[in-house]
PDB file of N, CA and C in Angstrom:
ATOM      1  N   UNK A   1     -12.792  -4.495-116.405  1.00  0.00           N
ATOM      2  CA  UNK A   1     -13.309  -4.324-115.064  1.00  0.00           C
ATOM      3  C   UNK A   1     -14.493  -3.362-115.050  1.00  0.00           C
ATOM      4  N   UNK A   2     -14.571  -2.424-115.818  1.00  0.00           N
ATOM      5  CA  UNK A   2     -15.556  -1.378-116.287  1.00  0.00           C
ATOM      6  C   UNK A   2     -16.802  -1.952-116.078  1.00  0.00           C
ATOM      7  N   UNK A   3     -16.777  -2.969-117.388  1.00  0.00           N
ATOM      8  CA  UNK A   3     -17.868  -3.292-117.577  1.00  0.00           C
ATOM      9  C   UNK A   3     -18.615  -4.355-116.826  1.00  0.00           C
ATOM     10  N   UNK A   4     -18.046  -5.245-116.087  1.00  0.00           N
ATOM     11  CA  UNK A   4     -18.412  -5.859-114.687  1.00  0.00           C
ATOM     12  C   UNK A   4     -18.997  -4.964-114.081  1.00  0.00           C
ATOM     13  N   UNK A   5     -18.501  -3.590-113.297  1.00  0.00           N
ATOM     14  CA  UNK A   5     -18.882  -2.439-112.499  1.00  0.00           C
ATOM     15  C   UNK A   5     -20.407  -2.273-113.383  1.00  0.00           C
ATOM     16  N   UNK A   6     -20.502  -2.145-114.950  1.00  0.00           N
ATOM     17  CA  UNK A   6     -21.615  -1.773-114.977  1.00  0.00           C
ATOM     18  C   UNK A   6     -22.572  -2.877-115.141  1.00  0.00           C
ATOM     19  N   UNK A   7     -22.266  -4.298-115.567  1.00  0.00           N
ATOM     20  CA  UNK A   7     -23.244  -4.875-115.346  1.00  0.00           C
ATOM     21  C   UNK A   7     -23.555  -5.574-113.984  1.00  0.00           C
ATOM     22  N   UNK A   8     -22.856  -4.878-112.981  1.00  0.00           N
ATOM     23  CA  UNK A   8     -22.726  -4.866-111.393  1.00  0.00           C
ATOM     24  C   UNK A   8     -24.324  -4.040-111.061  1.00  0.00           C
ATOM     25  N   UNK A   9     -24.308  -2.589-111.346  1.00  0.00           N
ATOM     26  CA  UNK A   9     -25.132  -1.784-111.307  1.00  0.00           C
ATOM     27  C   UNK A   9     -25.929  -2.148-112.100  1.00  0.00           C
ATOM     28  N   UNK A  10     -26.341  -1.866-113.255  1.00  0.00           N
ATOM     29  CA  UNK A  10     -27.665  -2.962-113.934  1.00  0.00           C
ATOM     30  C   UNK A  10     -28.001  -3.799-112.683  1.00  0.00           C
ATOM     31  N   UNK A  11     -27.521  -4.667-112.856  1.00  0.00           N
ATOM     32  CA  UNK A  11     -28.193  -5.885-112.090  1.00  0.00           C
ATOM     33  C   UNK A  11     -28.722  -5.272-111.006  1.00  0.00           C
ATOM     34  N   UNK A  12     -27.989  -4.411-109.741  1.00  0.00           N
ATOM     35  CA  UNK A  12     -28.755  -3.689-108.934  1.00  0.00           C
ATOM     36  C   UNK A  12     -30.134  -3.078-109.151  1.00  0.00           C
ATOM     37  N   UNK A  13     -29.985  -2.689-110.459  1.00  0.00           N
ATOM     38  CA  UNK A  13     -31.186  -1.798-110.897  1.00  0.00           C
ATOM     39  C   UNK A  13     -32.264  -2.747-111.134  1.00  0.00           C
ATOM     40  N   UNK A  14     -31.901  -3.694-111.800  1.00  0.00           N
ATOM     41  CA  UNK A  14     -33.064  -4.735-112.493  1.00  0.00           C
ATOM     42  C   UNK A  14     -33.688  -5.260-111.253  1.00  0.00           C
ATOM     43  N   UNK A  15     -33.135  -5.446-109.958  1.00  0.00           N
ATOM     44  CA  UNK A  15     -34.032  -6.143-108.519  1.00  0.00           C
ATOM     45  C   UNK A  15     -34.604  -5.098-108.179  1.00  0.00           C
ATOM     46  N   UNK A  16     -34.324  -3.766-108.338  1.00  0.00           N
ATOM     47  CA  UNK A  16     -34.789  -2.495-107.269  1.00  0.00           C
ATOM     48  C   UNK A  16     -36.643  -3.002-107.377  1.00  0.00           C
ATOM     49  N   UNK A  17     -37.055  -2.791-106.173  1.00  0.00           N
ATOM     50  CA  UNK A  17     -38.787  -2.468-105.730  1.00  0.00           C
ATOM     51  C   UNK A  17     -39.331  -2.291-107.303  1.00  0.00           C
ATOM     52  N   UNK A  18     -39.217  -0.919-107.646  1.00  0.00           N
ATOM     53  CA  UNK A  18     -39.404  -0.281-108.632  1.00  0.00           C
ATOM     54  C   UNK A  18     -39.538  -1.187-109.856  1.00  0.00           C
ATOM     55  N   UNK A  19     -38.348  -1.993-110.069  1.00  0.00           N
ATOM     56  CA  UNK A  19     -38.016  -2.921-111.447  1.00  0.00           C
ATOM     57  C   UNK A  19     -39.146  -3.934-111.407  1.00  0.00           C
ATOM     58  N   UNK A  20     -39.282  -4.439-110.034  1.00  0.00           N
ATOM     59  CA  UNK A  20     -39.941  -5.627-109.776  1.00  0.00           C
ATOM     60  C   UNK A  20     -41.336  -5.082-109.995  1.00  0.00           C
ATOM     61  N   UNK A  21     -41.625  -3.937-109.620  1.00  0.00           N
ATOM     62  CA  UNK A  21     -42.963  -3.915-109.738  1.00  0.00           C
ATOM     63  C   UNK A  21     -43.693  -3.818-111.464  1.00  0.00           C
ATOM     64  N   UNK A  22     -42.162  -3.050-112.224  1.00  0.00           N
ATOM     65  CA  UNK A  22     -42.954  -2.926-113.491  1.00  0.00           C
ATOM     66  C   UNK A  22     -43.350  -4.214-114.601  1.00  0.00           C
ATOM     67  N   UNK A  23     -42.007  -5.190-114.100  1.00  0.00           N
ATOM     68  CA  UNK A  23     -41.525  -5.924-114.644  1.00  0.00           C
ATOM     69  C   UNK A  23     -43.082  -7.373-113.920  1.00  0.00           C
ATOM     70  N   UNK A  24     -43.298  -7.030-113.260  1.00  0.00           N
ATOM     71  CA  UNK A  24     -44.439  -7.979-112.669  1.00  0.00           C
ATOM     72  C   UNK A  24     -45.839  -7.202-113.695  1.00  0.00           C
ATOM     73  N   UNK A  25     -46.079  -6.043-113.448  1.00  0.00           N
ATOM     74  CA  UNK A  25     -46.899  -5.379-114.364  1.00  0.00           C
ATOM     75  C   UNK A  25     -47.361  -5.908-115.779  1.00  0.00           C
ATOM     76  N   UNK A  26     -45.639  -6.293-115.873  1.00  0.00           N
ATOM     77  CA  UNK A  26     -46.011  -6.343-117.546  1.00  0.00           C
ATOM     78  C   UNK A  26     -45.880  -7.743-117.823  1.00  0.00           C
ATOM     79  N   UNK A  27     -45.643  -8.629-117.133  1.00  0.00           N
ATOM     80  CA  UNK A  27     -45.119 -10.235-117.073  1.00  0.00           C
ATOM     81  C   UNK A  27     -46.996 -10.386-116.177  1.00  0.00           C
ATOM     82  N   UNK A  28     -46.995  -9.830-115.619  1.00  0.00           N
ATOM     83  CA  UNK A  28     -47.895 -11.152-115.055  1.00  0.00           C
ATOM     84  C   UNK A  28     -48.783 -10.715-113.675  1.00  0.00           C
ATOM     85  N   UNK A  29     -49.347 -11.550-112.711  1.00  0.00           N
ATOM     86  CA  UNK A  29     -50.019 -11.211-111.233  1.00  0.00           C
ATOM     87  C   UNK A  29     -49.082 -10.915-110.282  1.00  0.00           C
ATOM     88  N   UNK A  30     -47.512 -11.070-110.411  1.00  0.00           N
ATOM     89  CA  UNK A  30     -46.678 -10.924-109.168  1.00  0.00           C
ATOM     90  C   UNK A  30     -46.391  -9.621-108.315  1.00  0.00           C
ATOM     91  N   UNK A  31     -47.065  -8.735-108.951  1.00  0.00           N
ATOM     92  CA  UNK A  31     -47.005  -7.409-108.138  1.00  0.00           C
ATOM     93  C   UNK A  31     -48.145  -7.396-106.999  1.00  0.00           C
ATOM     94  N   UNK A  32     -49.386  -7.969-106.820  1.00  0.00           N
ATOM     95  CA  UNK A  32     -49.518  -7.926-105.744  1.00  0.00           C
ATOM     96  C   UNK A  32     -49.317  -8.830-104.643  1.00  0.00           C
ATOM     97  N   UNK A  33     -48.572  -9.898-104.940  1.00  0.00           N
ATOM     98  CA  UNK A  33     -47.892 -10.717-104.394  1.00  0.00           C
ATOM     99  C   UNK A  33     -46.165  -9.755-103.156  1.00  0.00           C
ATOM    100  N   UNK A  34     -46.382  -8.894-104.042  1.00  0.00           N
ATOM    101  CA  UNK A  34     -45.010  -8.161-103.869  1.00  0.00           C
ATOM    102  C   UNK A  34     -45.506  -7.242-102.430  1.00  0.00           C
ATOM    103  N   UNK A  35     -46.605  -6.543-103.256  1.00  0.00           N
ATOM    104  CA  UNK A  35     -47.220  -5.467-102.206  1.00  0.00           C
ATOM    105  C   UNK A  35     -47.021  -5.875-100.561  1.00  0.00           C
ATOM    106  N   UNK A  36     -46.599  -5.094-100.047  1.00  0.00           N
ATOM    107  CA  UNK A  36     -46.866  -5.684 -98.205  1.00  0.00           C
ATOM    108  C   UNK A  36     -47.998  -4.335 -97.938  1.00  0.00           C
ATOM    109  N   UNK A  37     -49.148  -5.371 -96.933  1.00  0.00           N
ATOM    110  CA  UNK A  37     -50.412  -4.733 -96.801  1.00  0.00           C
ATOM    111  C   UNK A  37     -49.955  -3.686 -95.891  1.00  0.00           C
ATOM    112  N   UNK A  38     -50.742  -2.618 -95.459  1.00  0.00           N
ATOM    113  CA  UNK A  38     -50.650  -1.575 -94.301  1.00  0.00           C
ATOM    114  C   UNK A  38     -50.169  -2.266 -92.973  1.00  0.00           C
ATOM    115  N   UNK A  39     -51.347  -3.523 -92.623  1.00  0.00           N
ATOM    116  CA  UNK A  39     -51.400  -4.148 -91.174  1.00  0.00           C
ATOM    117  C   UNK A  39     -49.669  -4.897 -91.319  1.00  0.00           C
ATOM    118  N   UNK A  40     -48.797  -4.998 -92.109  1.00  0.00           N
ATOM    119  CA  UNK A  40     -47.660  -5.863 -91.880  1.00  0.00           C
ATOM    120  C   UNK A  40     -46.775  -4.611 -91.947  1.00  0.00           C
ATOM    121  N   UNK A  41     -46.971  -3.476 -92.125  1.00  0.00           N
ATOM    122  CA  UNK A  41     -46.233  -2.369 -91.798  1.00  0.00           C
ATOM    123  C   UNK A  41     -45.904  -1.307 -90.253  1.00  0.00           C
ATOM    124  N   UNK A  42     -47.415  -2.270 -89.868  1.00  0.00           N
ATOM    125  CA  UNK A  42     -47.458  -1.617 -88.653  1.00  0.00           C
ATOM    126  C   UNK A  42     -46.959  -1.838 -87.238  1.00  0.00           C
ATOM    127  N   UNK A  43     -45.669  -2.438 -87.920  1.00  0.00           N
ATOM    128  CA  UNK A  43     -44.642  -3.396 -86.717  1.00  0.00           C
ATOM    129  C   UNK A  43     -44.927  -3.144 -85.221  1.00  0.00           C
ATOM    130  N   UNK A  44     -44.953  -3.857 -84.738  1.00  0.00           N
ATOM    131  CA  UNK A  44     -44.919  -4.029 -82.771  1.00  0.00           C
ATOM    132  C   UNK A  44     -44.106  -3.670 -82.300  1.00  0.00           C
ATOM    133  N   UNK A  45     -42.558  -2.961 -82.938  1.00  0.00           N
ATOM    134  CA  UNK A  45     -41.614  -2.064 -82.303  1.00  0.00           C
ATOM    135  C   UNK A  45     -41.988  -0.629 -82.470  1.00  0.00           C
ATOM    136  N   UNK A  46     -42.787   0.123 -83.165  1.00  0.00           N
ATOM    137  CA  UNK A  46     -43.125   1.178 -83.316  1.00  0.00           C
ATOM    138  C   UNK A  46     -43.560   1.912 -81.942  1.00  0.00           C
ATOM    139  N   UNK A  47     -43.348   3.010 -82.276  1.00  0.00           N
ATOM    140  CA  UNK A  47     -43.873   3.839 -81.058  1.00  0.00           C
ATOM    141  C   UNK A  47     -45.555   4.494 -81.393  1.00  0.00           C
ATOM    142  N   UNK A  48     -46.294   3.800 -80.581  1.00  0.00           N
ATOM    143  CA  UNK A  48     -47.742   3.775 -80.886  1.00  0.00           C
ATOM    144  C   UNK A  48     -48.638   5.591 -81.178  1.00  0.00           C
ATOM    145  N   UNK A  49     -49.642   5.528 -81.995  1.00  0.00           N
ATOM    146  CA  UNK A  49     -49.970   6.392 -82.249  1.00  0.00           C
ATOM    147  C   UNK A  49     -51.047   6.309 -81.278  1.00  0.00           C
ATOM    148  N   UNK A  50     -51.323   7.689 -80.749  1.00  0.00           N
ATOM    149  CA  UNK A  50     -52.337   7.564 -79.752  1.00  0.00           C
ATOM    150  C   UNK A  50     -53.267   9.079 -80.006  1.00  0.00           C
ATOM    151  N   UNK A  51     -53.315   9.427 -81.203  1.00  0.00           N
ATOM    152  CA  UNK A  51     -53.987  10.064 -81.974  1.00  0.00           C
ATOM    153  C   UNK A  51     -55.689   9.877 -82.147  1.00  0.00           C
ATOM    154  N   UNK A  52     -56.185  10.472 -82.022  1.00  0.00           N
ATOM    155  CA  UNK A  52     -57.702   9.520 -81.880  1.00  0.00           C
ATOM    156  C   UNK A  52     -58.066  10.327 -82.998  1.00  0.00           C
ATOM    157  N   UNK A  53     -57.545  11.099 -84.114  1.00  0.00           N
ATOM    158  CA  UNK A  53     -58.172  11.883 -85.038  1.00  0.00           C
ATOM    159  C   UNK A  53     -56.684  11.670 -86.237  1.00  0.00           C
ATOM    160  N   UNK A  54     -57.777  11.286 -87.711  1.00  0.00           N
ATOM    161  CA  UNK A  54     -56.236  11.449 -88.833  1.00  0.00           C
ATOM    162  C   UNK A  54     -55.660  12.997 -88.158  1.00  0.00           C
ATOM    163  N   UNK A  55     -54.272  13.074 -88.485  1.00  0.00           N
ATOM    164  CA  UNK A  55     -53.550  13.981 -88.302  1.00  0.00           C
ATOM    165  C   UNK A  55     -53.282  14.803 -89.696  1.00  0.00           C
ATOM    166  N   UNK A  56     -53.630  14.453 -90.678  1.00  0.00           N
ATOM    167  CA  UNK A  56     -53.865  15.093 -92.124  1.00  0.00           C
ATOM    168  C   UNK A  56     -55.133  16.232 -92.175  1.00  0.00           C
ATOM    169  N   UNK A  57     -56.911  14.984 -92.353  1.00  0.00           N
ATOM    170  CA  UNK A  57     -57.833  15.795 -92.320  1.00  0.00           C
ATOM    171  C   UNK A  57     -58.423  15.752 -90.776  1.00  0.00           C
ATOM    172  N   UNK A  58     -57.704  15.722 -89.920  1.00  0.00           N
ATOM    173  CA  UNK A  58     -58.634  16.393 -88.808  1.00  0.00           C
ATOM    174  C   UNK A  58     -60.162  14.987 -88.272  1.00  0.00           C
ATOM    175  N   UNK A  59     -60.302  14.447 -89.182  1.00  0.00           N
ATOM    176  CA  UNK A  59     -61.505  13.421 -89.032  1.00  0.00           C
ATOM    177  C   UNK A  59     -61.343  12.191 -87.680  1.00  0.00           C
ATOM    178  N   UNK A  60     -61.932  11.989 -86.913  1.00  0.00           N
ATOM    179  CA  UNK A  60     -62.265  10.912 -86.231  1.00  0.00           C
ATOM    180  C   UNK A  60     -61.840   9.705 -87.077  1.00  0.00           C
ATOM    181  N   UNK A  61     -60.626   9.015 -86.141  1.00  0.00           N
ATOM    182  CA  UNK A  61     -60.338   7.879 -86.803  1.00  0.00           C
ATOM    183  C   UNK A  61     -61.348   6.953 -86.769  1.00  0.00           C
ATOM    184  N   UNK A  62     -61.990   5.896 -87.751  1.00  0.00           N
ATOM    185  CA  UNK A  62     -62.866   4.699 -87.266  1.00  0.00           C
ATOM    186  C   UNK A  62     -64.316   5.353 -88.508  1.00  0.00           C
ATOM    187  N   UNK A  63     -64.045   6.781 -88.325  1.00  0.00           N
ATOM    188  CA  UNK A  63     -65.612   7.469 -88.883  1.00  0.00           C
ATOM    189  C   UNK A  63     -65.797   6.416 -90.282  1.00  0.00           C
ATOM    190  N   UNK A  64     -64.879   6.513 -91.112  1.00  0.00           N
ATOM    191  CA  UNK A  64     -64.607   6.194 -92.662  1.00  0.00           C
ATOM    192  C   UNK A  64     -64.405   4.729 -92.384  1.00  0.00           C
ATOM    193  N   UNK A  65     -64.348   3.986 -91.896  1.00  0.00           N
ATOM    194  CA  UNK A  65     -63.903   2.383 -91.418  1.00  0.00           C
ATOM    195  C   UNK A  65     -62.779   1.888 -90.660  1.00  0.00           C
ATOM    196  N   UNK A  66     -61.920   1.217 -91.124  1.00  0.00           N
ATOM    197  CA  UNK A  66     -60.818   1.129 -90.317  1.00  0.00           C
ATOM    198  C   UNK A  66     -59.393   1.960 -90.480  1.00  0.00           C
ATOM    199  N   UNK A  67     -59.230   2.338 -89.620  1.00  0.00           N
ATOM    200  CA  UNK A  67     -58.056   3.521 -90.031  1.00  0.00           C
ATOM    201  C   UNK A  67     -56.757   2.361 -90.616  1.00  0.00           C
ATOM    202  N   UNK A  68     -55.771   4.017 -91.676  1.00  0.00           N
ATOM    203  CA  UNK A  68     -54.934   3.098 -92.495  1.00  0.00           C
ATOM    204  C   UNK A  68     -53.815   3.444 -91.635  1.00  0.00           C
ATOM    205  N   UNK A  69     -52.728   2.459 -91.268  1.00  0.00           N
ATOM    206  CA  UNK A  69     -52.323   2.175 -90.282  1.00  0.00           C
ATOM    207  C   UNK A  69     -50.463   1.850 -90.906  1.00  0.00           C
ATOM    208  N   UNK A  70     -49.468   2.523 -90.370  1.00  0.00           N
ATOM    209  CA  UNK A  70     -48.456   2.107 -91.460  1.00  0.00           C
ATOM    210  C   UNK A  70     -47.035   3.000 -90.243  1.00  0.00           C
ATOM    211  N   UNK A  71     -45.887   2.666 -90.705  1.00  0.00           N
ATOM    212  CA  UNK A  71     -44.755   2.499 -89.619  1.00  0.00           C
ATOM    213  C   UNK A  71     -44.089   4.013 -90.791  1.00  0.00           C
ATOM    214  N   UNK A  72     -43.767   4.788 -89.908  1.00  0.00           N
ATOM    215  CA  UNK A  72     -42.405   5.773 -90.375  1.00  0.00           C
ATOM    216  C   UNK A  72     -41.589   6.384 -89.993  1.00  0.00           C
ATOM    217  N   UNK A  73     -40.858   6.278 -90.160  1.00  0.00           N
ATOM    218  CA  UNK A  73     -39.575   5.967 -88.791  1.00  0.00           C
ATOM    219  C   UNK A  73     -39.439   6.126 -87.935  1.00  0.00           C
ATOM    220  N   UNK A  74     -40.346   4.433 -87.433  1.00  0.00           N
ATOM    221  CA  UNK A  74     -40.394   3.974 -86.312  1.00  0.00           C
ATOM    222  C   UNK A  74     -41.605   4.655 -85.702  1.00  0.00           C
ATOM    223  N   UNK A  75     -42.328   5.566 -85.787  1.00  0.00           N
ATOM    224  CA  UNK A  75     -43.749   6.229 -85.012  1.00  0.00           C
ATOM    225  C   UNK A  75     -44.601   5.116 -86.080  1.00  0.00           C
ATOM    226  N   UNK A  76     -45.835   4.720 -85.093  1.00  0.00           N
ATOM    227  CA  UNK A  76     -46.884   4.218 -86.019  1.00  0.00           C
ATOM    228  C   UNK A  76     -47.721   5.497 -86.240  1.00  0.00           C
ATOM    229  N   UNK A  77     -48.364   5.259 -87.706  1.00  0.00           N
ATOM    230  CA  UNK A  77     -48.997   6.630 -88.066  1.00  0.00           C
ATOM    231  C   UNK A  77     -50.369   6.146 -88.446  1.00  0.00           C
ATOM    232  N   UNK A  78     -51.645   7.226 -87.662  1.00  0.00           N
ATOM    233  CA  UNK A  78     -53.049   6.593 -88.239  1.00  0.00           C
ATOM    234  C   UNK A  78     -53.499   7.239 -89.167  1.00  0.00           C
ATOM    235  N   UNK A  79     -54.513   6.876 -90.119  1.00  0.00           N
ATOM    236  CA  UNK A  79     -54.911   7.611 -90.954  1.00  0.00           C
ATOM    237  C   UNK A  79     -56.216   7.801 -91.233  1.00  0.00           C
ATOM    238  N   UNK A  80     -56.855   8.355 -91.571  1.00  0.00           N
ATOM    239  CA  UNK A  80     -58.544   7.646 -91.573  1.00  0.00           C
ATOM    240  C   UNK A  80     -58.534   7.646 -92.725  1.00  0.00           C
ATOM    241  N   UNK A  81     -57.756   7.297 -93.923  1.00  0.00           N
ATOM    242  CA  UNK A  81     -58.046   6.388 -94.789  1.00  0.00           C
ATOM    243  C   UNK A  81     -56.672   6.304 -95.817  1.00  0.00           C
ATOM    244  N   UNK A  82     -56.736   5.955 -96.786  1.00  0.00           N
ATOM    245  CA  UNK A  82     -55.448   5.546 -97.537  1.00  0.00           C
ATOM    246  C   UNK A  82     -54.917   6.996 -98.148  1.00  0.00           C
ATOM    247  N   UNK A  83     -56.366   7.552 -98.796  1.00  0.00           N
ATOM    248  CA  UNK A  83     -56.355   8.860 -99.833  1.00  0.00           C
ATOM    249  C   UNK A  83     -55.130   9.658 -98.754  1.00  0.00           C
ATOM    250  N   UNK A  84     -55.255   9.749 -97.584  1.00  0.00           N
ATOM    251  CA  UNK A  84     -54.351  11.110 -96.733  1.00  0.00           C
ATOM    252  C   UNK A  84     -53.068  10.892 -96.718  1.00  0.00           C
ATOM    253  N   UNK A  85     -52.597   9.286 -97.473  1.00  0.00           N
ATOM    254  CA  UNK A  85     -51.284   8.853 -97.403  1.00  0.00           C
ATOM    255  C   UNK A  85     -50.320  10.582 -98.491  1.00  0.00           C
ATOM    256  N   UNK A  86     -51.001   9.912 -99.351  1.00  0.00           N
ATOM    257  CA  UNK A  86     -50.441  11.513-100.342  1.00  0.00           C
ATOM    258  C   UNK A  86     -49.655  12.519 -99.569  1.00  0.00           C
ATOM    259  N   UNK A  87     -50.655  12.892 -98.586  1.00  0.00           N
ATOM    260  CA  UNK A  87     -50.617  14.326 -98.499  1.00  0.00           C
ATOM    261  C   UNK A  87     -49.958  13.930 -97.098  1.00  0.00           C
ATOM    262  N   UNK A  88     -49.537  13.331 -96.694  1.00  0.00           N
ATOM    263  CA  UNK A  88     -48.881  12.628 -95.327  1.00  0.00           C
ATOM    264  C   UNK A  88     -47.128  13.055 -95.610  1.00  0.00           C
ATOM    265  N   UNK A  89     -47.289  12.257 -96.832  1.00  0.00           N
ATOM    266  CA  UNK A  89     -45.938  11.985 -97.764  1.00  0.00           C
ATOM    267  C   UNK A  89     -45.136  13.919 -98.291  1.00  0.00           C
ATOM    268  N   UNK A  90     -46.043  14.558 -97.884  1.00  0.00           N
ATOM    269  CA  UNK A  90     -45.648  15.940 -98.776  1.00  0.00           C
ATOM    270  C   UNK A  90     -45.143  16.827 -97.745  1.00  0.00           C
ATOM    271  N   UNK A  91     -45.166  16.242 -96.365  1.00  0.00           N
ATOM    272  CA  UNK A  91     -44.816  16.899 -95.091  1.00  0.00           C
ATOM    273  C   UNK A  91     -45.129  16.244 -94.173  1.00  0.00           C
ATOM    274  N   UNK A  92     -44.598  14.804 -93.883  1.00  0.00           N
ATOM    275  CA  UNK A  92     -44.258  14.163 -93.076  1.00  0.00           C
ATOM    276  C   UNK A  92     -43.964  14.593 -91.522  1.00  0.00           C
ATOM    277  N   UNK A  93     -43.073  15.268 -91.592  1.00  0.00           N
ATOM    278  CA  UNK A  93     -42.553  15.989 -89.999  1.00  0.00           C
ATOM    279  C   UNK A  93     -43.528  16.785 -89.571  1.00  0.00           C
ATOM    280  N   UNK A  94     -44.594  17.890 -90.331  1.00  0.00           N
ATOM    281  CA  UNK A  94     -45.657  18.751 -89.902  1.00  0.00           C
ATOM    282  C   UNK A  94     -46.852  17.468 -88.933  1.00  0.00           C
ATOM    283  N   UNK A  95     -46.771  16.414 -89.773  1.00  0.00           N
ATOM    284  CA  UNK A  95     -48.039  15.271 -89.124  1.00  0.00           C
ATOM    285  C   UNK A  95     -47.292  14.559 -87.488  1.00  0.00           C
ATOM    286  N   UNK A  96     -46.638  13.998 -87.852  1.00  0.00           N
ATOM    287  CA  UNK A  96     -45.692  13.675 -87.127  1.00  0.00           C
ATOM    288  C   UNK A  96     -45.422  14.426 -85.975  1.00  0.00           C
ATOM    289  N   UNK A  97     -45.463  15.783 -85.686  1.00  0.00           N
ATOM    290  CA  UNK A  97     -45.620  16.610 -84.424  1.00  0.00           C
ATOM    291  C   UNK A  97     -46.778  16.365 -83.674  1.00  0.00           C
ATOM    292  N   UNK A  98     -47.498  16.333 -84.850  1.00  0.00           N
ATOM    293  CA  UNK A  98     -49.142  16.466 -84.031  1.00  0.00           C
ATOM    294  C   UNK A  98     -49.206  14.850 -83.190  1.00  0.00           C
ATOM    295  N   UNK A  99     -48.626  13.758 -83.797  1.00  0.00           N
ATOM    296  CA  UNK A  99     -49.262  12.263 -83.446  1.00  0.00           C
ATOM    297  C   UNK A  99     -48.075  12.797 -81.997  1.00  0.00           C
ATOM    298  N   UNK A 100     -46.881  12.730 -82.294  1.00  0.00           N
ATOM    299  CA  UNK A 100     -45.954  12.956 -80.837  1.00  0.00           C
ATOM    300  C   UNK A 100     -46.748  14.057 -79.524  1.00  0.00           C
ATOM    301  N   UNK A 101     -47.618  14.934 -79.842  1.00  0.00           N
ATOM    302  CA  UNK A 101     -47.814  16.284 -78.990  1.00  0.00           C
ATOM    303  C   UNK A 101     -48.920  15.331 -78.734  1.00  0.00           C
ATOM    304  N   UNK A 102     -49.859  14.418 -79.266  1.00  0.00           N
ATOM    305  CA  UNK A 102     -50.728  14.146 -78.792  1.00  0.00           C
ATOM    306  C   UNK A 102     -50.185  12.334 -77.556  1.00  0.00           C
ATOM    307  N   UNK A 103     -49.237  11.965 -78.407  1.00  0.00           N
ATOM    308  CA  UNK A 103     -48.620  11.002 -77.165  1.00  0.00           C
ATOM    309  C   UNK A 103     -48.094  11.600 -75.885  1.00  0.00           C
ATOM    310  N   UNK A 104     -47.423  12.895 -75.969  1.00  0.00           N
ATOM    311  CA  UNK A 104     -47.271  13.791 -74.512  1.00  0.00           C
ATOM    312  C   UNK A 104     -47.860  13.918 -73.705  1.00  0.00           C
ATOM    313  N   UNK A 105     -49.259  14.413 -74.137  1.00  0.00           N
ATOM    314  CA  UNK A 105     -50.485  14.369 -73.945  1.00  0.00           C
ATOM    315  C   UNK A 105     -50.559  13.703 -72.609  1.00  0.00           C
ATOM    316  N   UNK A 106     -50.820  12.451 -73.649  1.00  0.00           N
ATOM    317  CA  UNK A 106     -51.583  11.040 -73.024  1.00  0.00           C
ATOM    318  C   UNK A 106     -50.449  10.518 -71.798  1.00  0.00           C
ATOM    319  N   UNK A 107     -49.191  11.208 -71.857  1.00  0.00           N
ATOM    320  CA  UNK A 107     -48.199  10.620 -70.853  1.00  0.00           C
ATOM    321  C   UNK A 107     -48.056  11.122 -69.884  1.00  0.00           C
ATOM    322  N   UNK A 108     -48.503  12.450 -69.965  1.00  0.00           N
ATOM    323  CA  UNK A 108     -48.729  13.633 -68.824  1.00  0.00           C
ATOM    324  C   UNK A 108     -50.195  13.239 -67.754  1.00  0.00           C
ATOM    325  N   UNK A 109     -50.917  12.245 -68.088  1.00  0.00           N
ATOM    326  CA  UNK A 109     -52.148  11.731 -67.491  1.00  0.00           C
ATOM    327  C   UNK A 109     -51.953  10.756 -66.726  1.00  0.00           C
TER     328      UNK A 109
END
């Protein structure tokens, strides 16, 4: 029964995101097949960002082209560009105040 349990887990492991992506890497083109773009992240149940500036560097969204645009839990988050994802990711809740204080904002009008 053990070893069912572990080739239970294996197998979990071998589908994970992660597996698929290396395993596409090294097999072949299917990793960006895999990728889901920003715009299919930015679901229509989200609670809209109404931020008119990235909330990372401070910049005018639109300045750099089209802002990068992506769902986390459940707030849509703007970015003015991909590079601020990083640093988005390293303190999430600090950005995340600012996009909410600035929807208050806009609700108080």
């Amino acid at each position: 029964m053990s070893l069912a349990l572990l080739a239970g887990a294996f197998g979990a492991l071998a589908f994970s995101p992660q597996a698929q992506a290396q395993a596409c890497a090294a097999n072949g083109p299917c990793a960006a097949a895999m990728a889901m773009p920003a715009a299919a992240d930015a679901g229509t149940n989200a609670i809209p960002d109404r931020l008119a500036t990235c909330p990372v560097s401070g910049d005018k969204l639109g300045e750099m082209g089209k802002a990068y645009t992506f769902v986390y839990k459940g707030q849509q988050v703007k970015l003015c560009c991909k590079g601020c994802k990083k640093d988005f990711d390293k303190d999430p809740g600090k950005y995340l105040k600012l996009i909410r204080a600035a929807d208050k904002k806009s609700d108080q009008k």
